[in-house]
C-alpha atoms as a PDB file:
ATOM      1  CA  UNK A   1     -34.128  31.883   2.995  1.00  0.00           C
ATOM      2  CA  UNK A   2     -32.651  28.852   5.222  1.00  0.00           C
ATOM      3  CA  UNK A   3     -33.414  30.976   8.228  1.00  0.00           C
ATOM      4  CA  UNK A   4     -37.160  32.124   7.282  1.00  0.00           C
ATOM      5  CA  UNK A   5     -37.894  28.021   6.630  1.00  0.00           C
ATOM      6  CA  UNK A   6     -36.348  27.086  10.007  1.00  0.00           C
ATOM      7  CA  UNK A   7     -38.613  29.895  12.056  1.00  0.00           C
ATOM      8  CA  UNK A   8     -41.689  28.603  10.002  1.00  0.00           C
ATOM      9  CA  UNK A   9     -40.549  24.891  10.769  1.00  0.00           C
ATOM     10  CA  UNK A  10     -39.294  25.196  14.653  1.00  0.00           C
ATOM     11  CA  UNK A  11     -38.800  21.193  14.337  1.00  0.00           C
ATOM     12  CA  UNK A  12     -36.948  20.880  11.327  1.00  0.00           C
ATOM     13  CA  UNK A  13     -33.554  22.218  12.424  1.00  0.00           C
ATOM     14  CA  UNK A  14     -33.728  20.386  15.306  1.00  0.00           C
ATOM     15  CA  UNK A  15     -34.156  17.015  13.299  1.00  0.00           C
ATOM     16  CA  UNK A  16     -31.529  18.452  10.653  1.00  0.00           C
ATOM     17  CA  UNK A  17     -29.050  18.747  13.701  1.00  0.00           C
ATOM     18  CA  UNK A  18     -30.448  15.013  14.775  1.00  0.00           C
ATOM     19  CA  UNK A  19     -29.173  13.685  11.329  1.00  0.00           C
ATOM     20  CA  UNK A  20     -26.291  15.086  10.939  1.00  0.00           C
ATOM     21  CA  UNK A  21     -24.993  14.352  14.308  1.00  0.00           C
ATOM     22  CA  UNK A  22     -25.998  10.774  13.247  1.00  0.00           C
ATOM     23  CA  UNK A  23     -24.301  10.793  10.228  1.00  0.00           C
ATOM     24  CA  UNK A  24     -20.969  11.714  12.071  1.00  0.00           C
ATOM     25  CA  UNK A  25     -21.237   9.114  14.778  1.00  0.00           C
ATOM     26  CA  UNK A  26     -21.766   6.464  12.017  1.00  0.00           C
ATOM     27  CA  UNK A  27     -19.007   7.835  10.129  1.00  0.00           C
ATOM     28  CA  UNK A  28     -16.603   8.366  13.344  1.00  0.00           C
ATOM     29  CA  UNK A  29     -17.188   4.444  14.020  1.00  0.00           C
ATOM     30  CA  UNK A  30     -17.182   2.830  10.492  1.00  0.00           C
ATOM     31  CA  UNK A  31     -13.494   4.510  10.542  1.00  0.00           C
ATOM     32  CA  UNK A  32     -12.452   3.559  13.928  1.00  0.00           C
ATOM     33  CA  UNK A  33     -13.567  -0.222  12.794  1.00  0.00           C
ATOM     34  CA  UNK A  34     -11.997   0.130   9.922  1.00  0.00           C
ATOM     35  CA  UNK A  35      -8.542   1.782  11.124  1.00  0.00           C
ATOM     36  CA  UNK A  36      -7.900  -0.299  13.553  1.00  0.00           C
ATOM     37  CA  UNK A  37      -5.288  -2.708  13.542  1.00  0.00           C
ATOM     38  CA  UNK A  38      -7.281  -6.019  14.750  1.00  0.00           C
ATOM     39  CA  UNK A  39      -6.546  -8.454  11.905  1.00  0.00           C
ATOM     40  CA  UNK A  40      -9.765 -10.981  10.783  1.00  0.00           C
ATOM     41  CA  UNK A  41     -10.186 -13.661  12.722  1.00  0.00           C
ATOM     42  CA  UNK A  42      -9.445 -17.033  11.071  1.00  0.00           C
ATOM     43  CA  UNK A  43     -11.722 -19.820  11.306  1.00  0.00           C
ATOM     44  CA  UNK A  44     -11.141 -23.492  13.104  1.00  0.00           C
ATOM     45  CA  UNK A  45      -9.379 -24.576   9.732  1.00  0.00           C
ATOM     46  CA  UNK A  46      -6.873 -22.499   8.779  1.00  0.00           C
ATOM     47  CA  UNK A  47      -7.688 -20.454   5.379  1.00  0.00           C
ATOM     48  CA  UNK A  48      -5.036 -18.478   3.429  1.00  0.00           C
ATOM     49  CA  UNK A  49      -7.381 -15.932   1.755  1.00  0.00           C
ATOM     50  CA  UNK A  50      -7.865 -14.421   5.910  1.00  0.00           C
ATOM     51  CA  UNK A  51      -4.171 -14.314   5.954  1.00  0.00           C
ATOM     52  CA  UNK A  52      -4.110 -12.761   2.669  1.00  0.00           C
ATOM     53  CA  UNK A  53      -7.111 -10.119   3.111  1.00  0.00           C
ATOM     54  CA  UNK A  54      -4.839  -9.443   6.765  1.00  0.00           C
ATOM     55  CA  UNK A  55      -1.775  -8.667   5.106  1.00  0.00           C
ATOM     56  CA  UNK A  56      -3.624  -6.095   2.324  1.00  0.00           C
ATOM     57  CA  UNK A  57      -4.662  -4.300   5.528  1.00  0.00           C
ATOM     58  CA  UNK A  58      -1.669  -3.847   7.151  1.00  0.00           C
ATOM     59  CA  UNK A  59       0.389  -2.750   3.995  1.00  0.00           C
ATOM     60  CA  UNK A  60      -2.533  -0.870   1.914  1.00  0.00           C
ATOM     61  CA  UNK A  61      -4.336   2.235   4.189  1.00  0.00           C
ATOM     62  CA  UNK A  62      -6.522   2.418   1.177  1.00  0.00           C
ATOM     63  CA  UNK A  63      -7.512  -1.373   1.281  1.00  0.00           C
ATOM     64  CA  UNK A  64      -8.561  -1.263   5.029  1.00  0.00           C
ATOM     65  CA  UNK A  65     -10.922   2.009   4.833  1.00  0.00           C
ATOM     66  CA  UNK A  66     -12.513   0.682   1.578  1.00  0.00           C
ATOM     67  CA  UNK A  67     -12.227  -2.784   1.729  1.00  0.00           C
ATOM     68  CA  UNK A  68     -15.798  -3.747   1.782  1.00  0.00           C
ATOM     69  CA  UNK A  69     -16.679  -1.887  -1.302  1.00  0.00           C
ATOM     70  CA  UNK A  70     -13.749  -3.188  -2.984  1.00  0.00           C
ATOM     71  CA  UNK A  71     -14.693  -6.388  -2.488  1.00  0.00           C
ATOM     72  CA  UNK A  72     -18.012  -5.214  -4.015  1.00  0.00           C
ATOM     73  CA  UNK A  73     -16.526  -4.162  -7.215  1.00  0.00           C
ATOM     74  CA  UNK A  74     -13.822  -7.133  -6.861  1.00  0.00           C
ATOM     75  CA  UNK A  75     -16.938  -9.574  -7.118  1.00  0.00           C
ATOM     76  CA  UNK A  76     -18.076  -7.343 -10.150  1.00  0.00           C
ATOM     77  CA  UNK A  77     -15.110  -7.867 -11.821  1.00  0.00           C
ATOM     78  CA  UNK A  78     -14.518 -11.443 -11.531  1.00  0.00           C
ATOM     79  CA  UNK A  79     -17.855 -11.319 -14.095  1.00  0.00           C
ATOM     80  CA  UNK A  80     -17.230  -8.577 -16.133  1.00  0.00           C
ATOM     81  CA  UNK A  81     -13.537  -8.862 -16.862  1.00  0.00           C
ATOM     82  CA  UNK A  82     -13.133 -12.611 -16.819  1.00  0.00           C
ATOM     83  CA  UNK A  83     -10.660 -12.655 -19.611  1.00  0.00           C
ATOM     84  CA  UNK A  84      -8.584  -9.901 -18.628  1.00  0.00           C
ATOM     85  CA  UNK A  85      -8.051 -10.483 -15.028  1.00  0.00           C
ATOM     86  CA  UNK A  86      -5.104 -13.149 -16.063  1.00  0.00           C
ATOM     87  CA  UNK A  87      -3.104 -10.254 -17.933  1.00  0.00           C
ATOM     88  CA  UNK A  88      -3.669  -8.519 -14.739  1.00  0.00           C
ATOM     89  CA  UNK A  89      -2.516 -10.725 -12.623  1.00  0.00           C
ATOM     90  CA  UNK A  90       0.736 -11.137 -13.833  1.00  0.00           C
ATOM     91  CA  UNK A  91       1.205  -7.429 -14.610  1.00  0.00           C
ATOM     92  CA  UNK A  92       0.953  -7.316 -10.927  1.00  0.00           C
ATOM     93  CA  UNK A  93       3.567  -9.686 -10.325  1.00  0.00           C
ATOM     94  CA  UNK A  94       6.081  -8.117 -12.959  1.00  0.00           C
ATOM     95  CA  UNK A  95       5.372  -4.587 -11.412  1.00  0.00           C
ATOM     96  CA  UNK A  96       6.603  -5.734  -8.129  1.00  0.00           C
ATOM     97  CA  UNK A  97       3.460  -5.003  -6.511  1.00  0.00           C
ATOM     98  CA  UNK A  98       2.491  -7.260  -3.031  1.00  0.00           C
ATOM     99  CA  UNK A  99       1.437 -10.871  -3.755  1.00  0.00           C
ATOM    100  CA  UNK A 100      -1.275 -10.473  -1.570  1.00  0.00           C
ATOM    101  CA  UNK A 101      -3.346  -8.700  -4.731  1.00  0.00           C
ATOM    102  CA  UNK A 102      -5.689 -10.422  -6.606  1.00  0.00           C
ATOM    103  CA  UNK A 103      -6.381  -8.846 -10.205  1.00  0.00           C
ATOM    104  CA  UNK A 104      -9.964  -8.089  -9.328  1.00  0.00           C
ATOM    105  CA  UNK A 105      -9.385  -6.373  -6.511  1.00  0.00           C
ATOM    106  CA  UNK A 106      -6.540  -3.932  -7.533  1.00  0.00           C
ATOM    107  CA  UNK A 107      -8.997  -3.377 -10.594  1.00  0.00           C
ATOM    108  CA  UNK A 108     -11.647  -2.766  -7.904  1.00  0.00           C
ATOM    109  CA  UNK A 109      -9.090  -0.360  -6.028  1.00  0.00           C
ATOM    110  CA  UNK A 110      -8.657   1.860  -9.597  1.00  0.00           C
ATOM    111  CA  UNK A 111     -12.402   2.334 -10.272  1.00  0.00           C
ATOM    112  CA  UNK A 112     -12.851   3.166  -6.292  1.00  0.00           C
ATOM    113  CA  UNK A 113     -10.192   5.717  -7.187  1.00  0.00           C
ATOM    114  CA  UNK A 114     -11.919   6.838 -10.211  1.00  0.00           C
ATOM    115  CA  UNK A 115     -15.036   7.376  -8.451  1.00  0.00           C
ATOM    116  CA  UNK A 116     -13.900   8.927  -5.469  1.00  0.00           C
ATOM    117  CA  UNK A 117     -12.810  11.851  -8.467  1.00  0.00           C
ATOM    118  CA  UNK A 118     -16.271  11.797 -10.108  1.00  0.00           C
ATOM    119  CA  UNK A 119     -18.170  14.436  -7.994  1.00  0.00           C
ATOM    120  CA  UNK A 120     -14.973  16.849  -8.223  1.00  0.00           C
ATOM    121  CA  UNK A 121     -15.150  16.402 -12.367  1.00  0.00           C
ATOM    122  CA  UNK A 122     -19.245  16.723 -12.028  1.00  0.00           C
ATOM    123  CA  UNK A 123     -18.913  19.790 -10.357  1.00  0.00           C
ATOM    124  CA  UNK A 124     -16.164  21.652 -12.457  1.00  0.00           C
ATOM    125  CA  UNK A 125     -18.052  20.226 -15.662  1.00  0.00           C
ATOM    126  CA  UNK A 126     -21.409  21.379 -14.864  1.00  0.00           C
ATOM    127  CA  UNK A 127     -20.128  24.783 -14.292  1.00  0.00           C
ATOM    128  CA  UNK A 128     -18.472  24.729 -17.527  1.00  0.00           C
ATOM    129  CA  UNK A 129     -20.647  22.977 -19.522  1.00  0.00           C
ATOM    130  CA  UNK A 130     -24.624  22.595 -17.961  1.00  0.00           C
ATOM    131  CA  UNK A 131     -25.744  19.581 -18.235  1.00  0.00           C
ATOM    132  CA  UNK A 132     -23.580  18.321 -21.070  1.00  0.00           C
ATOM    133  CA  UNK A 133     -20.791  18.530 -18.668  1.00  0.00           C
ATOM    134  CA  UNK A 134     -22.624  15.566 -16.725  1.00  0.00           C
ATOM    135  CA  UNK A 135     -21.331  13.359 -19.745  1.00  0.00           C
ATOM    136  CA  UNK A 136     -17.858  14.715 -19.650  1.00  0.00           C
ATOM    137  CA  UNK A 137     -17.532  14.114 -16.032  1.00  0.00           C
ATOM    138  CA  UNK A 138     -18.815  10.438 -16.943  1.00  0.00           C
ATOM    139  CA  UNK A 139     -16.105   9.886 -19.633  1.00  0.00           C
ATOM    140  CA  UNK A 140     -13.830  11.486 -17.201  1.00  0.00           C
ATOM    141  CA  UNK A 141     -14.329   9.173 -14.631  1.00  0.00           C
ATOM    142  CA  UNK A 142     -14.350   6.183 -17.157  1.00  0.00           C
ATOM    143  CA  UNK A 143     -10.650   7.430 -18.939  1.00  0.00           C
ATOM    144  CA  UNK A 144      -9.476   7.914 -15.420  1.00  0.00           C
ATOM    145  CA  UNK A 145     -10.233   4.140 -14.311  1.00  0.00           C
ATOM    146  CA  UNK A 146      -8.270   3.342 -17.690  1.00  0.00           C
ATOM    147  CA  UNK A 147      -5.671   5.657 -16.934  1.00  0.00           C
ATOM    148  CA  UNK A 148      -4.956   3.689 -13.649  1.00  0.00           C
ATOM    149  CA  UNK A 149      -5.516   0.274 -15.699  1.00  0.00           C
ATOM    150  CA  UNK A 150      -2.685   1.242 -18.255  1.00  0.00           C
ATOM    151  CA  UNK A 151      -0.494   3.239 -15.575  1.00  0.00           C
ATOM    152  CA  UNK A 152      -0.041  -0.648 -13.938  1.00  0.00           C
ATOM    153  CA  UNK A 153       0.882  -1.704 -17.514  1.00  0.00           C
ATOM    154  CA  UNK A 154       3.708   0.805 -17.767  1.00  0.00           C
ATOM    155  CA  UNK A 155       4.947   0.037 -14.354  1.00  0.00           C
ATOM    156  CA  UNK A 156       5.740  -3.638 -14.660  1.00  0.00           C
ATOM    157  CA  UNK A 157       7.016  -2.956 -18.831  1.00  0.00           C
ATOM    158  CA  UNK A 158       9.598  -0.171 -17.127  1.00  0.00           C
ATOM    159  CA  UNK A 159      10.593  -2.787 -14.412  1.00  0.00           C
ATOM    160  CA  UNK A 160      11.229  -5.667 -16.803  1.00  0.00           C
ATOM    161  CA  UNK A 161      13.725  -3.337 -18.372  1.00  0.00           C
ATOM    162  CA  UNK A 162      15.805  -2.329 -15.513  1.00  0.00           C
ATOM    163  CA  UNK A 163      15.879  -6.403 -14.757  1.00  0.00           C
ATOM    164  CA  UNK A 164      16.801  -6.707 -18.495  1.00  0.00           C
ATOM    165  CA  UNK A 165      19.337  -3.929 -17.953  1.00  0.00           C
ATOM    166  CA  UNK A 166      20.981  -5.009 -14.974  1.00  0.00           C
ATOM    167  CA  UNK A 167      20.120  -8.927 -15.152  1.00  0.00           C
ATOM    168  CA  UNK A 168      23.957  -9.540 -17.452  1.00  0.00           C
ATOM    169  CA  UNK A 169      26.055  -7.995 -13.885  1.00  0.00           C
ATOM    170  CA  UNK A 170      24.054 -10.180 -11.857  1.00  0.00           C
ATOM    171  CA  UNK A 171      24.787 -13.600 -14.193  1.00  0.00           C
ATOM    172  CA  UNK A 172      28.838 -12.604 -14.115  1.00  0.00           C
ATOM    173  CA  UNK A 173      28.836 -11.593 -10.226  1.00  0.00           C
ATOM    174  CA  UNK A 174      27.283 -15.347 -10.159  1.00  0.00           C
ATOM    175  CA  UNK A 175      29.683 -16.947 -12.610  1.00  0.00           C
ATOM    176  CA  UNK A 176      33.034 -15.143 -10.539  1.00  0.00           C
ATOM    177  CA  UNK A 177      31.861 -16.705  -7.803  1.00  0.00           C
ATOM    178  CA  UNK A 178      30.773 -20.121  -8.800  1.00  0.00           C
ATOM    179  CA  UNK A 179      34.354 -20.412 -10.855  1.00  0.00           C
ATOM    180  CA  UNK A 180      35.956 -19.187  -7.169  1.00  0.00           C
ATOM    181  CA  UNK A 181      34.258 -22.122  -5.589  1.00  0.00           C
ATOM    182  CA  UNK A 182      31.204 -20.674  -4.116  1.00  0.00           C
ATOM    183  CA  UNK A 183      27.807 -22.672  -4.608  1.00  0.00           C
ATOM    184  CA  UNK A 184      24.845 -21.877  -6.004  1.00  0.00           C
ATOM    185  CA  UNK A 185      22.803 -21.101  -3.049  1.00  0.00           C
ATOM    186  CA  UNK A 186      25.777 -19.178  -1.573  1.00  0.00           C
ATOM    187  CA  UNK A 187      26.401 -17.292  -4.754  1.00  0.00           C
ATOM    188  CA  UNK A 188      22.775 -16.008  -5.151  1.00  0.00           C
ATOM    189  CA  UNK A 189      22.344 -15.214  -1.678  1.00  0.00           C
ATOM    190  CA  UNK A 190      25.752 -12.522  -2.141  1.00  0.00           C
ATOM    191  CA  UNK A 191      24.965 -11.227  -5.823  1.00  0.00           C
ATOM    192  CA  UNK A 192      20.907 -10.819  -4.270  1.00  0.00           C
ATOM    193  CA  UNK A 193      22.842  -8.801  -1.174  1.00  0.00           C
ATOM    194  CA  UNK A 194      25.377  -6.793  -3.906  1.00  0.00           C
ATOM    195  CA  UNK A 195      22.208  -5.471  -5.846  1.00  0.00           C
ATOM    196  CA  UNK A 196      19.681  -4.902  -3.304  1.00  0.00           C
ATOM    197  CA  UNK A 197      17.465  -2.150  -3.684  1.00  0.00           C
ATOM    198  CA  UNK A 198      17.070  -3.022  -7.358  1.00  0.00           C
ATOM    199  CA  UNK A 199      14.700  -4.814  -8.925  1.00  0.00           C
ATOM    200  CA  UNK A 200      16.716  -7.721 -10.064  1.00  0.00           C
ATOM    201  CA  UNK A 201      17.928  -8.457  -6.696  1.00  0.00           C
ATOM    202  CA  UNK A 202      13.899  -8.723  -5.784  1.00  0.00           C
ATOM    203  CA  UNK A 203      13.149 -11.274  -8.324  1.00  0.00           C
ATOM    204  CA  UNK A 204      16.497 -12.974  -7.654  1.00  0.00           C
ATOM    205  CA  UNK A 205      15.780 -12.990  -4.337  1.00  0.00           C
ATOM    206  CA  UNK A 206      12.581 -14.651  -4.476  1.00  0.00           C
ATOM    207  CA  UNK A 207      14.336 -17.256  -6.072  1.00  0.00           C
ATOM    208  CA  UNK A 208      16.657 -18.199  -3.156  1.00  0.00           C
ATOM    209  CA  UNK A 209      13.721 -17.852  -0.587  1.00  0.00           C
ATOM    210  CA  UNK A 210      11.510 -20.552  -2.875  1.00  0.00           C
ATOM    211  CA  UNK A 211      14.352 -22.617  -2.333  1.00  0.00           C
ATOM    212  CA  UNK A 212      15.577 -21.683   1.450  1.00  0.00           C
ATOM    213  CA  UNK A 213      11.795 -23.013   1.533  1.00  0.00           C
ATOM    214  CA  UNK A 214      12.121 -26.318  -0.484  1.00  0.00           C
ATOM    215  CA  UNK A 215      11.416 -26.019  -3.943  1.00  0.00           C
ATOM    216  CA  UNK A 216      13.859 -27.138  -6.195  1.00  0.00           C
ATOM    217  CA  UNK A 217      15.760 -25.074  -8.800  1.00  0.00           C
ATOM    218  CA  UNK A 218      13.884 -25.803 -11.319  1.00  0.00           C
ATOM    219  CA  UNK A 219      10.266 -25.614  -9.545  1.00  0.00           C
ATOM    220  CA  UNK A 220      12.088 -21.682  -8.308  1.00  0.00           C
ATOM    221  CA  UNK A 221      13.231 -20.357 -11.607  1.00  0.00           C
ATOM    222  CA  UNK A 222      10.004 -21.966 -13.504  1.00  0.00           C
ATOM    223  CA  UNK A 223       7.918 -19.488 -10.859  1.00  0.00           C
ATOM    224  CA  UNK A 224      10.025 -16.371 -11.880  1.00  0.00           C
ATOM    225  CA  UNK A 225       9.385 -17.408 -15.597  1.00  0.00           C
ATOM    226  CA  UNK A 226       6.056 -17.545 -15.125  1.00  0.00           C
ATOM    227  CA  UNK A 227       5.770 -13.883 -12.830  1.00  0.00           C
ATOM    228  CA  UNK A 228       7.762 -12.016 -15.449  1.00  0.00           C
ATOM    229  CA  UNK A 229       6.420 -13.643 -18.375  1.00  0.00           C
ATOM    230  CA  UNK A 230       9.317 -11.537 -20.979  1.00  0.00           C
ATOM    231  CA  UNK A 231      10.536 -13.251 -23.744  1.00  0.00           C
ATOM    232  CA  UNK A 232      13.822 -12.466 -23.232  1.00  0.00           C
ATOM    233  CA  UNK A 233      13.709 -13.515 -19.404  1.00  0.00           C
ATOM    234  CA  UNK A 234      12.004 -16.897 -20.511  1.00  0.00           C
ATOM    235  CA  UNK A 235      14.810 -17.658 -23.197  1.00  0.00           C
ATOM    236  CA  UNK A 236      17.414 -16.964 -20.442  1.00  0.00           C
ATOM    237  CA  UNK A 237      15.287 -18.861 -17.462  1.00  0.00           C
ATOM    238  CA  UNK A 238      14.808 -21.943 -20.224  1.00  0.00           C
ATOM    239  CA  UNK A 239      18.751 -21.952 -20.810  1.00  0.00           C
ATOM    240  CA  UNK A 240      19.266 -22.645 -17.300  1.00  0.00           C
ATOM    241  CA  UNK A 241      16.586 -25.235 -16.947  1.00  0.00           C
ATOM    242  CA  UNK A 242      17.521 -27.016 -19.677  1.00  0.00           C
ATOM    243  CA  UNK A 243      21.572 -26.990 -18.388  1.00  0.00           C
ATOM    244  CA  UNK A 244      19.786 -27.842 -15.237  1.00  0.00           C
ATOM    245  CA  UNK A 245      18.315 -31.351 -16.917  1.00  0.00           C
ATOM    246  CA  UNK A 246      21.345 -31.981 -18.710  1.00  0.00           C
ATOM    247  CA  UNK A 247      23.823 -31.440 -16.123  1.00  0.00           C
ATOM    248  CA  UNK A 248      25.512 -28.749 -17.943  1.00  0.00           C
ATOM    249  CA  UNK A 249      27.903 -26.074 -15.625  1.00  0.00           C
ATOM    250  CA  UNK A 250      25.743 -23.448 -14.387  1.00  0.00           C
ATOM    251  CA  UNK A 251      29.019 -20.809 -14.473  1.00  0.00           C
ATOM    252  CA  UNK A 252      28.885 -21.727 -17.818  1.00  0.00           C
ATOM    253  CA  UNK A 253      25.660 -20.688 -18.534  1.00  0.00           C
ATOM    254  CA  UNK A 254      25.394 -17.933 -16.869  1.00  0.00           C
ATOM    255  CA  UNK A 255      28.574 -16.198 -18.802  1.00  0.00           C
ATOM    256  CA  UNK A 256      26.961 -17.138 -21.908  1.00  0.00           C
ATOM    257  CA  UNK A 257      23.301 -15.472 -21.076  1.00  0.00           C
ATOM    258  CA  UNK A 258      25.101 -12.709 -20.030  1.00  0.00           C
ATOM    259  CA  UNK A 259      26.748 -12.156 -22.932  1.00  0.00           C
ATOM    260  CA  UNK A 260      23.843 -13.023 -25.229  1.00  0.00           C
ATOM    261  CA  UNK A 261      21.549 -10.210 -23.263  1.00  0.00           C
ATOM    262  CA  UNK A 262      24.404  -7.852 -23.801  1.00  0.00           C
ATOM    263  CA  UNK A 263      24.346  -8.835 -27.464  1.00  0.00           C
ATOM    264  CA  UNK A 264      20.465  -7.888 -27.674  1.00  0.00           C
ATOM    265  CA  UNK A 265      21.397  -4.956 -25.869  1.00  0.00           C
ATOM    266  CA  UNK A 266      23.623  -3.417 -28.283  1.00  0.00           C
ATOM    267  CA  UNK A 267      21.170  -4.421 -31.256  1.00  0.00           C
ATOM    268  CA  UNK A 268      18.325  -2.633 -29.861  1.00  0.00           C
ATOM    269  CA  UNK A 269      20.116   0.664 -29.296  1.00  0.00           C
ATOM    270  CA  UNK A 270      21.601   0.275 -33.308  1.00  0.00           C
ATOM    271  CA  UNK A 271      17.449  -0.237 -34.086  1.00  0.00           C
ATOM    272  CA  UNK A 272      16.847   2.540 -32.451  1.00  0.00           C
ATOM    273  CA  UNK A 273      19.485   4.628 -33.578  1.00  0.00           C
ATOM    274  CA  UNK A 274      18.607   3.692 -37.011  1.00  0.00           C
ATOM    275  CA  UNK A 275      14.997   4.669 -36.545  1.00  0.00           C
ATOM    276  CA  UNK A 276      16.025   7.885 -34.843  1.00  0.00           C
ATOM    277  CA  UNK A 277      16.713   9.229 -38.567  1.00  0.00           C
ATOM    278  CA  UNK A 278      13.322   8.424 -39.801  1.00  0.00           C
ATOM    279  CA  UNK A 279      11.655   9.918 -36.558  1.00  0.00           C
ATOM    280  CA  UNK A 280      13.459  12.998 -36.968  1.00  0.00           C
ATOM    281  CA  UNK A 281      12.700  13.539 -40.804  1.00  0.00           C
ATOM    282  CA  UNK A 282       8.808  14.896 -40.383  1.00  0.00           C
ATOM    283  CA  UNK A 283       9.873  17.611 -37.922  1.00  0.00           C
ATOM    284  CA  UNK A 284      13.039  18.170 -39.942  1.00  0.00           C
ATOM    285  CA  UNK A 285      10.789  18.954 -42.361  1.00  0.00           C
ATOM    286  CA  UNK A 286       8.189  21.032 -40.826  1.00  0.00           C
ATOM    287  CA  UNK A 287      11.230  23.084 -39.932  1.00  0.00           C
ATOM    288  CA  UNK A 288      12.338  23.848 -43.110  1.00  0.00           C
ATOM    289  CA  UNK A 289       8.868  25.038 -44.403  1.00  0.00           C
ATOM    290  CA  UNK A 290       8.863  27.568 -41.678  1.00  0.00           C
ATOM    291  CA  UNK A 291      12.379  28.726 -42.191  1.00  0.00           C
ATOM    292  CA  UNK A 292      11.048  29.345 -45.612  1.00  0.00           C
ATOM    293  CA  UNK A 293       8.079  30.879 -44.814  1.00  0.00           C
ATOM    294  CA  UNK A 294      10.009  33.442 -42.196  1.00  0.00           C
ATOM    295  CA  UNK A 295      12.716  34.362 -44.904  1.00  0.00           C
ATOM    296  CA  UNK A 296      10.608  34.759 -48.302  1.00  0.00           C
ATOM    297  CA  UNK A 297       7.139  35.560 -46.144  1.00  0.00           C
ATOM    298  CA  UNK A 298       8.034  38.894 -46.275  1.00  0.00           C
ATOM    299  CA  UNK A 299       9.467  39.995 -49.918  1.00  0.00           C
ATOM    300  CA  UNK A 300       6.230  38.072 -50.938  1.00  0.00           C
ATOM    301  CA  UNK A 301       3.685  40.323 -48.821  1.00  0.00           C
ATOM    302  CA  UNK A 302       5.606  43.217 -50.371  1.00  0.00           C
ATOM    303  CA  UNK A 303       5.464  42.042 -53.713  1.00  0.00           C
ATOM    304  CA  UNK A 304       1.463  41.584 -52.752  1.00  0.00           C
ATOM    305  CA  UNK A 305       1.001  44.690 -51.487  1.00  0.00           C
ATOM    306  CA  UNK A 306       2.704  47.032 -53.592  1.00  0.00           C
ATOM    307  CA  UNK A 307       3.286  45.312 -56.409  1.00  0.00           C
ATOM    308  CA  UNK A 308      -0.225  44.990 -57.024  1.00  0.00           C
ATOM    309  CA  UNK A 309      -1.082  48.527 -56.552  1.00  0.00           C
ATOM    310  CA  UNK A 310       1.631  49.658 -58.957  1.00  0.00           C
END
């Protein structure tokens, strides 16, 4: 049928080839502009957001191909999600993702995601469905933006427990070697190099570079309070700023955070053993019935079958 058109038409494949050769070229340089690794150029005053958008480019291949559209959505977002973009934002920080994000515009990077997967879920949908399965494409698109939302939320809860996990090591690696004479700055910079790799030794680490930089202790630890944002973490990070105002032994706080987090440690595994008992009684349960059912199941279709007829 294509072909009987195109012989009627004599024009029309021609200008079909015309567009589509267009469409190509357009498409060949939006990704060669977009690939390339020529950073933005910054204006006669100096502005940080460049620097910022530069450094998403480099690290993020996703950023640089979509970029404008994220910063479409980004500029959507900043309206419609006003009040969450705070939460966010420091779930971003806690995950250990790049500073360089800004909440609106990883939110903008999930729903570009999502979208990108809409025409694949229209198409299998439709088949399935008609045109009801235009609606479950829709809420398939909109659970799979959530999805991405909430995936973020697990990431930076899971890494707030391995630094809760491993933090206690790290405060009695610091404590040996302030009570062998090391200082503070010396003793962070070898307990940051002993646990690299983990995520501890990142936030740690961040610590020492605020104040390689110039901030003072407290100014450092108050910014790791505020990225993690875990009550736990805050009780420990307000011990030492408080020791810090009243001049009390930093060795000596550290052995006795350490301790207290391995306190809280062994309560939470006897809460959850404890609730392990209650978890386990509805299945236990369920179990039972069908053992039941499998043993007397049996005599009792007998007794049904032939006891009635008797």
């Amino acid at each position: 049928m294509p072909m009987l058109i195109a012989a009627e038409v004599p024009g029309l494949l021609m200008v079909a080839n015309v567009v589509m050769g267009g469409a190509v070229g357009v498409l060949v340089y939006w990704l060669y502009q977009v690939l390339r690794t020529g950073d933005l150029p910054q204006d006669k005053e100096w502005r940080y957001d460049v620097t910022r958008i530069n450094e998403l480019r480099r690290i993020d291949v996703f950023y640089r191909v979509f970029q404008p559209l994220i910063q479409l959505l980004a500029a959507f977002n900043r309206a419609a999600f006003r009040d969450a973009l705070p939460e966010i934002q420091r779930e971003i920080q806690a995950a250990g993702l790049p500073r360089f994000w800004l909440a609106e515009e990883y939110l903008a990077r999930a729903e570009l995601l999502a979208l990108a997967l809409a025409p694949l879920y229209g198409y299998f949908s439709y088949n399935a469905l008609g045109a009801a399965g235009v609606l479950v494409a829709a809420g398939l698109t909109i659970f799979t933006a959530y999805f991405l939302r909430r995936r973020l939320a697990a990431r930076a809860k899971w890494r707030l427990v391995l630094i809760k996990r491993r933090m206690p090591f790290l405060l009695d690696l610091l404590t040996l070697l302030m009570e062998a004479g090391a200082s503070f700055l010396n003793a962070l910079a070898q307990a940051v190099k002993e646990f690299r790799g983990h995520p501890v030794a990142e936030e740690f680490g961040r610590v020492l570079t605020d104040m390689n930089l110039g901030k003072t202790r407290y100014e450092a630890f108050s910014a790791m309070r505020d990225r993690l944002s875990d009550d736990e973490i805050t009780s420990i990070i307000g011990a030492i700023l408080q020791g810090e105002e009243l001049g009390t032994p930093l060795a000596h706080i550290f052995r006795t955070q350490a301790d207290l987090l391995r306190l809280k440690r062994t309560q939470r595994a006897e809460t959850i053993a404890g609730e392990a008992g209650v978890n386990m009684l509805l299945p236990g349960v369920l179990i039972m019935v069908a053992t039941v059912l499998i043993i007397v199941g049996p005599f009792l279709m007998n007794y049904l079958q032939f006891g009635l007829t008797m």
